[in-house]
Each structure stands twice: as structure tokens, then as C-alpha cells.
N, C-alpha and C. Protein backbone atom coordinates (compact mmCIF):
# COMPACT_ATOMS: atom_id res chain seq x y z
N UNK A 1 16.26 -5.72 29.37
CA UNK A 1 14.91 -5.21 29.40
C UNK A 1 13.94 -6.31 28.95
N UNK A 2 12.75 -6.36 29.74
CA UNK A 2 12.09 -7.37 29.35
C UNK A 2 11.06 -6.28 28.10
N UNK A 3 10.52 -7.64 27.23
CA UNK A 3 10.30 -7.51 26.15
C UNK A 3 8.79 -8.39 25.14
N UNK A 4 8.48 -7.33 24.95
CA UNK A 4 6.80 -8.11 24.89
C UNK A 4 5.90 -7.36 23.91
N UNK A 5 4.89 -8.13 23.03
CA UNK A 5 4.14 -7.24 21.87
C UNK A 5 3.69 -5.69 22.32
N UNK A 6 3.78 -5.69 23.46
CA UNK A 6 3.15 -4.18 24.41
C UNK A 6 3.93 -3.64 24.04
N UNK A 7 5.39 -3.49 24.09
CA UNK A 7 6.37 -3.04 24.05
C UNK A 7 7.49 -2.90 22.95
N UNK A 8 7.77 -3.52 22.36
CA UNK A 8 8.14 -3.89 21.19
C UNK A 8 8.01 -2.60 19.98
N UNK A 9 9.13 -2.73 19.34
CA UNK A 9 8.67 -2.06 18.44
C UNK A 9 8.05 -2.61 17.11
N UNK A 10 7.19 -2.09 16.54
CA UNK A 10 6.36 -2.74 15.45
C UNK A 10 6.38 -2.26 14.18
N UNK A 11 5.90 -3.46 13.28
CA UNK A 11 5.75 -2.78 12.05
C UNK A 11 5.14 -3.57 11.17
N UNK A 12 4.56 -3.39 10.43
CA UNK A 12 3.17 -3.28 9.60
C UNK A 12 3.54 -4.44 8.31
N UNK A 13 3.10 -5.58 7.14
CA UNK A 13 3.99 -6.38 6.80
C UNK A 13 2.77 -6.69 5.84
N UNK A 14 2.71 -6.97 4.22
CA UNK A 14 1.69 -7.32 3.66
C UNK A 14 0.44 -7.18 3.91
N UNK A 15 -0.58 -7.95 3.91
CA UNK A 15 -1.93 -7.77 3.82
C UNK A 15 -2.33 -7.87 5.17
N UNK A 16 -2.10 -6.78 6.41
CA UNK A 16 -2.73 -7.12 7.71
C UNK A 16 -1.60 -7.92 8.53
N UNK A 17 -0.52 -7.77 8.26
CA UNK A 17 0.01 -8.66 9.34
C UNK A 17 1.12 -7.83 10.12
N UNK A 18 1.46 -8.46 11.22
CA UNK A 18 2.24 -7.56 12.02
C UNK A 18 3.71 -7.98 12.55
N UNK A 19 4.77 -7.49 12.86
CA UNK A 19 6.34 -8.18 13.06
C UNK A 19 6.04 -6.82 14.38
N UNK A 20 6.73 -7.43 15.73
CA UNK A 20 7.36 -6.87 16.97
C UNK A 20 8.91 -7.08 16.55
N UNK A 21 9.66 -6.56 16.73
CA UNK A 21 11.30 -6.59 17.33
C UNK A 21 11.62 -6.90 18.52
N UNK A 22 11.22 -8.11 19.41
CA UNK A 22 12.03 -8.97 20.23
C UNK A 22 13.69 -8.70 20.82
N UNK A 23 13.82 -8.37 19.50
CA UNK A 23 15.56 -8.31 19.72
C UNK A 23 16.40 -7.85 18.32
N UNK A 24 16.99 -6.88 17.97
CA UNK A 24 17.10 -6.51 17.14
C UNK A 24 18.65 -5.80 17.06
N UNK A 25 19.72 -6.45 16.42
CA UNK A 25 21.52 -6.37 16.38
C UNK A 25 21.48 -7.03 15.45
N UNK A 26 22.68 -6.35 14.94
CA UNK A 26 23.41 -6.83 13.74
C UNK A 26 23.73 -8.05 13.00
N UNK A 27 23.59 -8.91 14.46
CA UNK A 27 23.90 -10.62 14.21
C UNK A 27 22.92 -11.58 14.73
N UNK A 28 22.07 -11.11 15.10
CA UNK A 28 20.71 -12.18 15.57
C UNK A 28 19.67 -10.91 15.73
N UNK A 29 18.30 -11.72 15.34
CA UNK A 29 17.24 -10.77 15.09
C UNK A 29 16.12 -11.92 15.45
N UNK A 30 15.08 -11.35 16.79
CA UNK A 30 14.33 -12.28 17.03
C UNK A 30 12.97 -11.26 16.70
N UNK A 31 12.20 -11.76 16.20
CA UNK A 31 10.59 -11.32 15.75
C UNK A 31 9.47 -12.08 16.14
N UNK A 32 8.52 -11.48 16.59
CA UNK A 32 7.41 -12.03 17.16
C UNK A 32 6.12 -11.31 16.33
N UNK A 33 5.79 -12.33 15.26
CA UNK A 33 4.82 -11.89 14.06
C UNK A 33 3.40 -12.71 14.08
N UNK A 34 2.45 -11.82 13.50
CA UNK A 34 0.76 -12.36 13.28
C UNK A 34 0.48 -12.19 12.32
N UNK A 35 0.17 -13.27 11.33
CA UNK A 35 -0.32 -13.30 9.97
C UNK A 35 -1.96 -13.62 10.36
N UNK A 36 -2.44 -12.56 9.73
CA UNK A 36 -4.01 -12.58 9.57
C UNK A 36 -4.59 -14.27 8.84
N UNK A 37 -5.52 -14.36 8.22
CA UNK A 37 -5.63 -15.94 7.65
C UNK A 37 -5.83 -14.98 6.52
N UNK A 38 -5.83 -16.25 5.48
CA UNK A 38 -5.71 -15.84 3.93
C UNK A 38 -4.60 -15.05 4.05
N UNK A 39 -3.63 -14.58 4.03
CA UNK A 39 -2.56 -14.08 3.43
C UNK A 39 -1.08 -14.87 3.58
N UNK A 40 -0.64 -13.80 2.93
CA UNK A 40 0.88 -14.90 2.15
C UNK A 40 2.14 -13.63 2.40
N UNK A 41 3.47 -14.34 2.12
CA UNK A 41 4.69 -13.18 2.04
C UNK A 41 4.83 -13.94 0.44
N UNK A 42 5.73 -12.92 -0.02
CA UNK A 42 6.05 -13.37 -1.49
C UNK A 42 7.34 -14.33 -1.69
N UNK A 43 7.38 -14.89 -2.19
CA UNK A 43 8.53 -15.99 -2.41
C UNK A 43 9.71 -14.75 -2.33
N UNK A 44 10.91 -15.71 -1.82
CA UNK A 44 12.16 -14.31 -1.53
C UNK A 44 12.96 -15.26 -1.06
N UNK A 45 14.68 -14.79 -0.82
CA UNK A 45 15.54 -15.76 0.17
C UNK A 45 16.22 -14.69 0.47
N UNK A 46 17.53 -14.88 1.25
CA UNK A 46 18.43 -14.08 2.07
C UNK A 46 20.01 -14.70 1.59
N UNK A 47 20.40 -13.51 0.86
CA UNK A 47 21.97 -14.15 1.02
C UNK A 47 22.92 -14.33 2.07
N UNK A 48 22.32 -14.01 3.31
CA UNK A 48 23.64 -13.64 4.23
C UNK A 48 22.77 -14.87 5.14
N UNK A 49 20.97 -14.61 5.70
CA UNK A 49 20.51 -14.86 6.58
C UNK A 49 20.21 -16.17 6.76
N UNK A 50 20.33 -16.87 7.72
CA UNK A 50 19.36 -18.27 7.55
C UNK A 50 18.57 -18.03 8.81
N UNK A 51 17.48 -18.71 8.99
CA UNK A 51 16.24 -18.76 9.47
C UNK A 51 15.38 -20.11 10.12
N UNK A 52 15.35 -19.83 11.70
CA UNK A 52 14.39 -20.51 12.25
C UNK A 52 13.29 -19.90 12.36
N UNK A 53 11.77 -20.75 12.23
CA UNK A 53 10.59 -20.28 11.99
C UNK A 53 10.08 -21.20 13.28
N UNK A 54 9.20 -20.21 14.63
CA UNK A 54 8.81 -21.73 15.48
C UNK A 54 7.44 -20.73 16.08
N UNK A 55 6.42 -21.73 15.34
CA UNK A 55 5.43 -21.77 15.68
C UNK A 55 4.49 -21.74 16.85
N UNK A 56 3.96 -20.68 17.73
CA UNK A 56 3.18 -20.28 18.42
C UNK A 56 1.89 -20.73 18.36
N UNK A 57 1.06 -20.47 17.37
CA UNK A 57 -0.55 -20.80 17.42
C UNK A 57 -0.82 -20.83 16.18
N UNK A 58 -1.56 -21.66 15.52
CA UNK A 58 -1.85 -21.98 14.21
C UNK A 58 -1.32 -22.72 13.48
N UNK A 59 -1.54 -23.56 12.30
CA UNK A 59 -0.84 -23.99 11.46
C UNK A 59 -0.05 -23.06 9.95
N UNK A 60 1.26 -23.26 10.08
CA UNK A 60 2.05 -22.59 9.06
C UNK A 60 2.70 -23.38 7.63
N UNK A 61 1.97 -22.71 6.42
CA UNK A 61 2.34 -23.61 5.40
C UNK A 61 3.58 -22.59 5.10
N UNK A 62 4.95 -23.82 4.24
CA UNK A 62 5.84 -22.92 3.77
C UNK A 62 6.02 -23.53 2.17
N UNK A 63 6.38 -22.61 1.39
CA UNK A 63 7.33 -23.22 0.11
C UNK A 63 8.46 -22.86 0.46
N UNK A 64 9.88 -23.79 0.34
CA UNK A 64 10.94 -24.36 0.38
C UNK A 64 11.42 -25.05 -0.53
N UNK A 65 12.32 -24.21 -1.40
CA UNK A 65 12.42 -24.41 -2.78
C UNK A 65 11.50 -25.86 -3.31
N UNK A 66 10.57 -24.87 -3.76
CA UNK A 66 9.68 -25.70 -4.40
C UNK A 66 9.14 -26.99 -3.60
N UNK A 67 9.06 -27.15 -2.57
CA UNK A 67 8.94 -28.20 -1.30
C UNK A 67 7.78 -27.70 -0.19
N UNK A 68 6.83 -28.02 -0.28
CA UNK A 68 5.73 -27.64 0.27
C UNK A 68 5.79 -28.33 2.50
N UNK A 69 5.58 -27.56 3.03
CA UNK A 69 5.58 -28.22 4.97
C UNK A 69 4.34 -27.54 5.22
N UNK A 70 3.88 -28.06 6.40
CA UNK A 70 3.10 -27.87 7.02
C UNK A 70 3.38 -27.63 8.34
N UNK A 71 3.63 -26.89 9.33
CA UNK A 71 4.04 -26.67 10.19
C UNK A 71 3.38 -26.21 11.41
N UNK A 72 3.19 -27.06 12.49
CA UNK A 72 1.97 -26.85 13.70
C UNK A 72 2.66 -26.20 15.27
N UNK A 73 1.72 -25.67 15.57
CA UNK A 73 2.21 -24.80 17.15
C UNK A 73 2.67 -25.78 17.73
N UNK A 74 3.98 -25.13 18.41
CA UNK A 74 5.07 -25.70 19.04
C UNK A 74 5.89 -26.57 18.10
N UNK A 75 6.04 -26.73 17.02
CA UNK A 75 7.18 -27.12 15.98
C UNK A 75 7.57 -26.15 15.14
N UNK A 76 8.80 -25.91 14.78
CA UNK A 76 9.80 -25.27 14.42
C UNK A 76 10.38 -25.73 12.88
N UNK A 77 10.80 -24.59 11.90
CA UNK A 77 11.50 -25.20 10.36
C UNK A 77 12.93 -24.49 10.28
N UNK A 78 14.06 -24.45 10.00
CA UNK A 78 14.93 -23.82 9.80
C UNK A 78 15.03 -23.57 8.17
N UNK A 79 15.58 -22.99 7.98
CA UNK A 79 15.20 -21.95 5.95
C UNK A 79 16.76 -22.18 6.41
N UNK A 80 17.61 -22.14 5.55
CA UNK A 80 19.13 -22.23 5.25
C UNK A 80 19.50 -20.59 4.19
N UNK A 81 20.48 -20.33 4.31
CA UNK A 81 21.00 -19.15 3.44
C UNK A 81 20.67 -19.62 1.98
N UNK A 82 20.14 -18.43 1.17
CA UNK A 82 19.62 -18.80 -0.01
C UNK A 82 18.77 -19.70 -0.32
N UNK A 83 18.14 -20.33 0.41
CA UNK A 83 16.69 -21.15 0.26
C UNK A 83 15.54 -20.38 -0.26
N UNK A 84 14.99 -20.22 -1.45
CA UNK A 84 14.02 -19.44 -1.61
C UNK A 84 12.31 -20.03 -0.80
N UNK A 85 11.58 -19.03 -0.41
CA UNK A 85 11.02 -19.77 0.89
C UNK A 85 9.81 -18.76 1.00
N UNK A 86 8.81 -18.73 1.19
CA UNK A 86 7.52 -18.32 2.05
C UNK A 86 6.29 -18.61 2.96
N UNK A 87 5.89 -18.02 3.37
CA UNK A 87 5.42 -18.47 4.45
C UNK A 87 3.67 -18.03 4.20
N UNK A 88 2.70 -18.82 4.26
CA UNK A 88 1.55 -18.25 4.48
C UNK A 88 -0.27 -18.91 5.33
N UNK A 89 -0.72 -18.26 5.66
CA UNK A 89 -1.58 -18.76 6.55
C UNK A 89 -2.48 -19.21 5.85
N UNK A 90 -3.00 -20.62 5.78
CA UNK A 90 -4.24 -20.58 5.01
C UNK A 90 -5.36 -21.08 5.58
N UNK A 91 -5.36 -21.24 6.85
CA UNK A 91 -6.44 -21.56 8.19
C UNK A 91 -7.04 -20.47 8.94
N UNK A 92 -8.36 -20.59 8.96
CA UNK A 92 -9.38 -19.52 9.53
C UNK A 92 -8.84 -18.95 10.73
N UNK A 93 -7.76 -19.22 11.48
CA UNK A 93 -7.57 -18.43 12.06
C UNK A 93 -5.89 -17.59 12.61
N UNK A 94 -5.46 -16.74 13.26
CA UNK A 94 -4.61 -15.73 12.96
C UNK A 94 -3.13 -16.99 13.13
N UNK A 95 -2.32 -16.84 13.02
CA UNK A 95 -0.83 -17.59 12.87
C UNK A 95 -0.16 -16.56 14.10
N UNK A 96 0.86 -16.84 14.52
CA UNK A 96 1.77 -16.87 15.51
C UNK A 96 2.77 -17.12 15.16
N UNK A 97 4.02 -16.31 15.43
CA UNK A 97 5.04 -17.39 15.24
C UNK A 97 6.18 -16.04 15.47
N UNK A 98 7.50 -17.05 15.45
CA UNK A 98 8.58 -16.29 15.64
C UNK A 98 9.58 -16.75 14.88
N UNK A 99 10.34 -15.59 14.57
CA UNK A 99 11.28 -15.72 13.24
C UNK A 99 12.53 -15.75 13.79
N UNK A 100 13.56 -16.34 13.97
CA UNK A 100 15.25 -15.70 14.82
C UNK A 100 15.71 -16.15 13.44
N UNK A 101 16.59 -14.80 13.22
CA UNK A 101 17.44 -14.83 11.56
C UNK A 101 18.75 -14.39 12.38
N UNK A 102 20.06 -14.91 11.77
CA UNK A 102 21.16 -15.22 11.89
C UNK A 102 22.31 -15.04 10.75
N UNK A 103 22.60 -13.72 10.63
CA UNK A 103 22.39 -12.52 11.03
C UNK A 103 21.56 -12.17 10.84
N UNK A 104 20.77 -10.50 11.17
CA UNK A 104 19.62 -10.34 10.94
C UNK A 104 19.28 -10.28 9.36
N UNK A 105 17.82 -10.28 9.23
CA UNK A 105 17.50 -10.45 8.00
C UNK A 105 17.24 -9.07 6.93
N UNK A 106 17.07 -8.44 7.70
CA UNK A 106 15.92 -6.88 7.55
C UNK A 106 17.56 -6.44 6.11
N UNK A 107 17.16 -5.94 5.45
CA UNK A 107 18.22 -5.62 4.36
C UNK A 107 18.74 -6.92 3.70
N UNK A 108 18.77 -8.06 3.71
CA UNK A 108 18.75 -9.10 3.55
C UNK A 108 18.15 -9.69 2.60
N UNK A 109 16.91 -9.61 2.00
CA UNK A 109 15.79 -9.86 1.58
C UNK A 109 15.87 -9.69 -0.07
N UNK A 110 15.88 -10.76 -1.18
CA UNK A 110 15.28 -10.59 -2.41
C UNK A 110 14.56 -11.20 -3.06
N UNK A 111 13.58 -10.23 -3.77
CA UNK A 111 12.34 -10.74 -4.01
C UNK A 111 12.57 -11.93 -5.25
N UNK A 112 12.01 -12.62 -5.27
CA UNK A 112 11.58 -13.42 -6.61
C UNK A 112 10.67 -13.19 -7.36
């Protein structure tokens, strides 16, 4: 089935931002997300999951244990299992991007 923000199922994520389900099984999980500007996710890692992050539109800042990137449309970061890590927009305008976690991430997740 083809597969698209129209379609997708959605869901709602911090301050204004939005995650589609792309693709969603037990062992790969692809997301197609919009972070509003000014907002942030909270520092967190994944014991099971590791994580490619690849950039659509906007620039994406991350912390990576304690390791600050900058990350621009059409370049990509991989997060490793247990990397504590967040992601947030701090440019006037909306972020883009897509998440593929390996296995999926959703239950995965602890906060710091």
C-alpha cells in the first residue's frame, strides 16, 4: 500500500509536533515527523533501538551524548542503541525529517 502524510496514521508529540507511521512492525519502524520551530524532545535513549535520523527540510540540531550536530536537508545521523540523544528545531522554520528505528522504537524509550 502506498503510503503518505494523507494517509498515515498520526500522532500528536510535544509542543505542536507531529509523527505519521510510514511503516510500522515489530522490527523496523519508519516515521515521517514535523517539528514546529522552537521546540525540543527531551533527552532519552532506547535500549533495544538504534536510529537513523534523515533530514527532509530544515536544519536539525541533536545532543549526542553530550555532543552537539547540526544536521541539514538531505543529510542523515545514525543514534546507536543507548546513545542518550535529542533532537530539536531551533530555526524559524518547520523541520522535516524521518526517523527508521531498528527495531521499532515506540515502547523503547527512557526518559532522562
Amino acid at each position: 500500500m502506498i503510503k503518505s502524510t494523507e494517509n498515515a496514521e498520526n500522532y500528536k508529540w510535544g509542543n505542536d509536533c507531529d509523527g505519521w507511521h510510514l511503516l510500522k512492525s515489530d522490527s523496523l519502524s519508519v516515521i515521517q515527523e514535523r517539528m514546529s520551530t522552537g521546540t525540543s524532545e527531551q533527552l532519552h535513549y532506547h535500549n533495544r533501538s538504534q536510529q537513523l535520523f534523515y533530514i527532509l527540510s530544515g536544519t536539525a540540531h541533536f545532543e549526542i551524548d553530550g555532543r552537539e550536530f547540526i544536521v541539514n536537508a538531505k543529510q542523515s545521523i545514525h543514534i546507536p542503541t543507548t546513545a542518550k540523544h535529542r533532537i530539536s528545531n531551533l530555526n524559524p522554520e518547520e523541520l522535516h525529517f524521518l526517523v527508521i528505528s531498528e527495531p521499532k522504537s515506540h515502547g523503547d524509550r527512557v526518559n532522562c
